[in-house]
Every structure is written in C-alpha cells, then in structure tokens.
N, C-alpha and C. Protein backbone atom coordinates (compact mmCIF):
# COMPACT_ATOMS: atom_id res chain seq x y z
N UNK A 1 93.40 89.36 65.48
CA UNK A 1 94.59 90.19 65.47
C UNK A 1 95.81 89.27 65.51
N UNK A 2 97.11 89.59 64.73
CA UNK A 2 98.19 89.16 65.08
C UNK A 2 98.96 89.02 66.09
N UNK A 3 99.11 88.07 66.16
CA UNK A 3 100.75 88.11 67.70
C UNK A 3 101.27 89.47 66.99
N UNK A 4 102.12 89.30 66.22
CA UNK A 4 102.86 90.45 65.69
C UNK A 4 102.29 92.17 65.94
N UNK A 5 100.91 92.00 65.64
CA UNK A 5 100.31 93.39 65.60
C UNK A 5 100.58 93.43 67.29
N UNK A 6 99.39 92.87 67.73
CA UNK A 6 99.43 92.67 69.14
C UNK A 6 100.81 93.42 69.84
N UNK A 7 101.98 92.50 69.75
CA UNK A 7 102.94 93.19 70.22
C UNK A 7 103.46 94.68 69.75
N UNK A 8 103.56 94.77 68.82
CA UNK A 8 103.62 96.11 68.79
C UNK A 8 102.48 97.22 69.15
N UNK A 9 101.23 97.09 69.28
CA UNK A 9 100.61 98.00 69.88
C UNK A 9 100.87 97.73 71.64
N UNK A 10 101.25 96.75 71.75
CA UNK A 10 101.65 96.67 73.38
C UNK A 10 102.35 97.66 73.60
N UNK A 11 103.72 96.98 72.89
CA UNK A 11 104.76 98.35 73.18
C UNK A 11 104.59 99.55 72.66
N UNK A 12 103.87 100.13 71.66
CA UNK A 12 103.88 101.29 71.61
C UNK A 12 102.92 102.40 72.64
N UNK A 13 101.86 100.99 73.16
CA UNK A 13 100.98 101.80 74.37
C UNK A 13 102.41 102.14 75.59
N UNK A 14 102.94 100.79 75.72
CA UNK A 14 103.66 100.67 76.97
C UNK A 14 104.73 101.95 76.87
N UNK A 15 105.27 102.54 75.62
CA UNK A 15 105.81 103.71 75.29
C UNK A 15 105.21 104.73 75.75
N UNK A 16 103.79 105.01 75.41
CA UNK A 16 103.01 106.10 75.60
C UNK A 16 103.07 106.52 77.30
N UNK A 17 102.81 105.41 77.89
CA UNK A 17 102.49 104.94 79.49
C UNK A 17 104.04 105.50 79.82
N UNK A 18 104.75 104.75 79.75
CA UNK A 18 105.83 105.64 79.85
C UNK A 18 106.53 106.79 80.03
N UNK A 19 106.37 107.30 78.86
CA UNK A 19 106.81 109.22 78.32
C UNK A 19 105.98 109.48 79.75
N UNK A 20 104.02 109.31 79.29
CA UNK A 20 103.56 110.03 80.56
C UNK A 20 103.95 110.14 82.25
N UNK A 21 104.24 108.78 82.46
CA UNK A 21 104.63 108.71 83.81
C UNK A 21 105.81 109.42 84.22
N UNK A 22 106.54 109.40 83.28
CA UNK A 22 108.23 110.47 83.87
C UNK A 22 108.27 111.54 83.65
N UNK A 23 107.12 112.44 82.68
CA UNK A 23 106.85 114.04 82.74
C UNK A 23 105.74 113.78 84.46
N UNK A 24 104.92 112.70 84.64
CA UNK A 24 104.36 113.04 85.82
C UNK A 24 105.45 113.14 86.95
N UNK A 25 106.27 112.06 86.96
CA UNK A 25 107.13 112.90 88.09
C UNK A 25 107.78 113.26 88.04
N UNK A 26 108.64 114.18 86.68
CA UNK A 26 109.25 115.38 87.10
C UNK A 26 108.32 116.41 87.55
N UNK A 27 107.11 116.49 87.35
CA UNK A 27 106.12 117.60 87.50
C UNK A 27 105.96 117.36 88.80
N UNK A 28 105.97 116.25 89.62
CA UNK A 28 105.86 116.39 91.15
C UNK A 28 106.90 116.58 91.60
N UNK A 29 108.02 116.07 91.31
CA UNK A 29 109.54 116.58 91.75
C UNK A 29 109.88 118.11 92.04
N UNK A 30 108.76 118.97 91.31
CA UNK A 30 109.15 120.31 91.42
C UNK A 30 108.57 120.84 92.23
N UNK A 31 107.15 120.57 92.73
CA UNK A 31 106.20 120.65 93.48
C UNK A 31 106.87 121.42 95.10
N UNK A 32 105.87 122.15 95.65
CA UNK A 32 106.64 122.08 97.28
C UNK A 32 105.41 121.52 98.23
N UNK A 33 106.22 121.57 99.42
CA UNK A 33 104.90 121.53 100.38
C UNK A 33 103.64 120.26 100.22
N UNK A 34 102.66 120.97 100.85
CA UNK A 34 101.70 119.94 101.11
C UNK A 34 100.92 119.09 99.87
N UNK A 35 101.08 119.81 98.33
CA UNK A 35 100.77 118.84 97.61
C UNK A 35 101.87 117.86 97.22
N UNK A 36 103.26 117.90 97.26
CA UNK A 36 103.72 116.94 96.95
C UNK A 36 103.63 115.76 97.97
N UNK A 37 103.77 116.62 99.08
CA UNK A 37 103.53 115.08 100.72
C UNK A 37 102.39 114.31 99.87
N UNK A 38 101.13 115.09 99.46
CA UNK A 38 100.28 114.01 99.29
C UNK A 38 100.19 112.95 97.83
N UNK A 39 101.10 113.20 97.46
CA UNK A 39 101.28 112.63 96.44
C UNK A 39 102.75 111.98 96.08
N UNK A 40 103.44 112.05 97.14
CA UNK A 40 104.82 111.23 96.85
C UNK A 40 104.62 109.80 96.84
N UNK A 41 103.69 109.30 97.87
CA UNK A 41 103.82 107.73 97.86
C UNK A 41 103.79 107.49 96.11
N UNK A 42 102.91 107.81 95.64
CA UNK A 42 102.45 108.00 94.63
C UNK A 42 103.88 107.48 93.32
N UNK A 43 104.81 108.46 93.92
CA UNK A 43 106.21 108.34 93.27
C UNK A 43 106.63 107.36 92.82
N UNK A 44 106.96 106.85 94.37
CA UNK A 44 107.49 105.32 94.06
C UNK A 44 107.21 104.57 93.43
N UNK A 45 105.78 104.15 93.22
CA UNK A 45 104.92 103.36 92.24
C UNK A 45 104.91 103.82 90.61
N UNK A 46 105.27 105.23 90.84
CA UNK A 46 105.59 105.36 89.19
C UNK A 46 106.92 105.05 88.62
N UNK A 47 107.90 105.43 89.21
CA UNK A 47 109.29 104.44 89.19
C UNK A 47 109.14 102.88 89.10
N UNK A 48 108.54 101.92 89.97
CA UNK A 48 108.39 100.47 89.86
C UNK A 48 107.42 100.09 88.16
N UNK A 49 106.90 101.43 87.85
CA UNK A 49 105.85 101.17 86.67
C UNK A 49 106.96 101.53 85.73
N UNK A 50 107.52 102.30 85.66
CA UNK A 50 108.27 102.66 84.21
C UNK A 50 109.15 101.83 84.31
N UNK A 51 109.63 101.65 85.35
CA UNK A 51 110.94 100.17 85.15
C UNK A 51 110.12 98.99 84.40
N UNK A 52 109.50 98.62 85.11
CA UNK A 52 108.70 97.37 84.90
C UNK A 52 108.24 97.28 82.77
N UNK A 53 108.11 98.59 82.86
CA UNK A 53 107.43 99.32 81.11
C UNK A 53 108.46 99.16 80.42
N UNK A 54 109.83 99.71 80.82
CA UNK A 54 111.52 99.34 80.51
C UNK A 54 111.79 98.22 79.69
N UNK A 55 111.27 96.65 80.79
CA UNK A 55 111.83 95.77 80.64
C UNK A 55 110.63 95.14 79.95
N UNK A 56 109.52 95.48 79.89
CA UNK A 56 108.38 95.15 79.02
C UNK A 56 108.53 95.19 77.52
N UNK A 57 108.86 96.67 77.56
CA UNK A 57 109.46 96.99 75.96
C UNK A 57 110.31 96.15 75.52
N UNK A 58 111.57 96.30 76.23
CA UNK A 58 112.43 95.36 75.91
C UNK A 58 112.39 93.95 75.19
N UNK A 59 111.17 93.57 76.12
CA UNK A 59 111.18 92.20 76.18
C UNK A 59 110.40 92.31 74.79
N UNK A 60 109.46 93.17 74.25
CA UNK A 60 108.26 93.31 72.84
C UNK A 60 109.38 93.52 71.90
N UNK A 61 110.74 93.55 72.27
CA UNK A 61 111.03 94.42 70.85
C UNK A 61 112.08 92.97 70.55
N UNK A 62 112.21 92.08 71.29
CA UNK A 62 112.85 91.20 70.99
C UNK A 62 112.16 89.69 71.01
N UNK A 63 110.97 89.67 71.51
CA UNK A 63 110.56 88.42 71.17
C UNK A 63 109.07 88.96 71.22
N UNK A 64 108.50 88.07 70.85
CA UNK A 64 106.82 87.87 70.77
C UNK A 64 105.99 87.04 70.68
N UNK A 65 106.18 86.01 72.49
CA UNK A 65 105.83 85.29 72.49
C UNK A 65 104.10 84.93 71.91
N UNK A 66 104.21 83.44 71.02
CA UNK A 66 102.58 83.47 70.81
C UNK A 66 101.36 82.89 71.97
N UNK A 67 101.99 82.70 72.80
CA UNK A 67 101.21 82.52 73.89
C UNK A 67 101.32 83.58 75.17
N UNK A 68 100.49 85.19 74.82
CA UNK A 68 100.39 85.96 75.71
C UNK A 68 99.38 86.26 76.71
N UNK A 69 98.77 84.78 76.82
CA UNK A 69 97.65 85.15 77.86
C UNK A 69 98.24 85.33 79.13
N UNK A 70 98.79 84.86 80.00
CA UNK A 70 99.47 85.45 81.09
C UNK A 70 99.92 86.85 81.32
N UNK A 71 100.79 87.13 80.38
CA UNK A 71 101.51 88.07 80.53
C UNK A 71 100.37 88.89 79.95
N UNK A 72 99.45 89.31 79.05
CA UNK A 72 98.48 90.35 79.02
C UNK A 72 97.69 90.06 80.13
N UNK A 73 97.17 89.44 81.05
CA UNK A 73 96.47 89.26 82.18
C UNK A 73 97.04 90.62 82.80
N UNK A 74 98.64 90.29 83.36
CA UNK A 74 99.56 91.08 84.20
C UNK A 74 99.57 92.27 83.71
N UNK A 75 99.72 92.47 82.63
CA UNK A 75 99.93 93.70 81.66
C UNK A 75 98.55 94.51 82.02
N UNK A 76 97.67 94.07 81.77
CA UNK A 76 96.25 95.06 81.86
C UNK A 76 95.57 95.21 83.21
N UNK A 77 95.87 94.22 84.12
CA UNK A 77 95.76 94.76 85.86
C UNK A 77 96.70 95.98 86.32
N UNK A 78 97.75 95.36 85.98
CA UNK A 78 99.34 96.80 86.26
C UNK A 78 98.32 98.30 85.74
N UNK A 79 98.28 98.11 84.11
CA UNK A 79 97.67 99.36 83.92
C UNK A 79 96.39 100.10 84.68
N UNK A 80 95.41 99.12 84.97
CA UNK A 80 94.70 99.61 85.91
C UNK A 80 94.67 100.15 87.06
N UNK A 81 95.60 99.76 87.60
CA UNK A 81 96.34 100.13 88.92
C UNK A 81 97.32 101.92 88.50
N UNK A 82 98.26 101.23 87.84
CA UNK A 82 98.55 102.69 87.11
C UNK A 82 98.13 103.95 86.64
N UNK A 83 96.83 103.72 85.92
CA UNK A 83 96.00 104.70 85.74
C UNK A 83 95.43 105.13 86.54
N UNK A 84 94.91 104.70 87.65
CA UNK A 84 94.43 104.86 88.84
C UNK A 84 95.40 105.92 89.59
N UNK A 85 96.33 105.61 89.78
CA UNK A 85 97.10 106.23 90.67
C UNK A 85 97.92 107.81 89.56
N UNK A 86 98.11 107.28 88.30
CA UNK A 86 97.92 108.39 87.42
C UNK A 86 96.82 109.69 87.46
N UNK A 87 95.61 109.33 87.62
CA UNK A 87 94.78 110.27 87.76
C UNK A 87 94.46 111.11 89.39
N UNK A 88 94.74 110.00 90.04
CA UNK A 88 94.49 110.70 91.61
C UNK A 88 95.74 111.75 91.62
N UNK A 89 97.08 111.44 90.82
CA UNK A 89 98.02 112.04 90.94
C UNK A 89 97.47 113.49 90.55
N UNK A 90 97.53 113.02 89.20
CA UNK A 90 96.93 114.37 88.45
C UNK A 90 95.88 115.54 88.76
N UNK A 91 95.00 114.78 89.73
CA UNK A 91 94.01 115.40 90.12
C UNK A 91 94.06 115.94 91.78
N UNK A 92 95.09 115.54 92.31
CA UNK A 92 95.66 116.13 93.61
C UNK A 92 96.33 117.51 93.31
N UNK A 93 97.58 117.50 92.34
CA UNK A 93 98.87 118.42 91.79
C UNK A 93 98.00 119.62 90.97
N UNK A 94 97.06 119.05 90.45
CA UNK A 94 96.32 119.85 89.38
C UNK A 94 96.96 121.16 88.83
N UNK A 95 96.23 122.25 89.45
CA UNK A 95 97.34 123.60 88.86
C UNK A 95 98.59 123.78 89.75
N UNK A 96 98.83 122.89 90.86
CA UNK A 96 100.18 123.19 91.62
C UNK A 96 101.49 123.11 91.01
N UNK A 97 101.29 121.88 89.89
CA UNK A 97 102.02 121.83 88.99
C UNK A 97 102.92 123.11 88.03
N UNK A 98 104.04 122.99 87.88
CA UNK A 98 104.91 123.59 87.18
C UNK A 98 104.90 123.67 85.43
N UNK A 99 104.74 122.73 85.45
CA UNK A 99 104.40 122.06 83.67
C UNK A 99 103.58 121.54 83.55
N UNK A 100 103.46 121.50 82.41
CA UNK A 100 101.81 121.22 81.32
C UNK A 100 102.33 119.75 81.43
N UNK A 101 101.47 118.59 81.49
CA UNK A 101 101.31 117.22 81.40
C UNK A 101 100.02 117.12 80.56
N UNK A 102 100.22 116.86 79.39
CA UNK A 102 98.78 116.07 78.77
C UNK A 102 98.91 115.12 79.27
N UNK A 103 96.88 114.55 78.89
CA UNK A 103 96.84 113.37 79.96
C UNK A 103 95.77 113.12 79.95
C-alpha cells in the first residue's frame, strides 16, 4: 500500500471515528438520571478522542509522513481503547437514548 493511500484511509477512518463519537455524546448529553451517571466518565474520554482525531486529521491532510510506524502504533491502540469504551457506552444508554446512533 501507499504512504499516500495509507493516509488517506487514516483520515477518512479518523473522520468516520469522529462524526460517531459526537452524535455519541450528544446522545448522552440528553440522557437523565442513572444511565447517564454511568456513563459520563465515559464523556470525557470521548472529547480527549475527537480532539486528538481533530489534530490527527489535520495533521493527514497536510503532511504524510513516510515513516508511520510510530504514529500508527499510537493510532491503533487509541482506537482500541476507543472502541471499547464506544461500545460499553452504547450498550449501557441502549434504548435510553434519545436518537438513533448507527454503530
């Protein structure tokens, strides 16, 4: 695969990851009561992820470095972690939720 390809499917995942995480927390933002308590920590970590996705993009849409073993190391632990906490989300809020989140 290309550096070139490469980066752009980065960022367009890191897009995808994105959109999803900020319909997930407006969908907990609306929430009341005892499912959002259990799922706010939750919050914060999706804020530190879409920032982090922000400056990720950023960084794909303006350079592409050819030496991305580091930074895909970082890149694909984060997501793991992310998804993780994506699904427990999802699967706590389930129908408490206000809006439809594909996912």
């Amino acid at each position: 695969m290309d550096v070139q390809d490469y980066c752009s499917g980065v960022r367009t995942e890191l897009t995808a990851w994105k959109a999803k995480l900020y319909d997930l927390t407006r969908r907990v933002e609306k929430l009341d009561g005892d499912v959002k308590q259990k799922v706010l920590y939750n919050l914060q970590d999706f804020n530190i992820f879409i920032t982090d996705m922000e400056d990720r993009i950023k960084q794909l849409e303006t350079e592409c470095p050819t030496e991305w073993s580091p930074i895909k190391k970082e890149i694909d632990n984060a997501h793991v972690d992310m998804r993780g906490k994506y699904e427990e989300t999802m699967d706590a809020i389930g129908k408490a939720a206000p809006i439809s989140v594909p996912g």
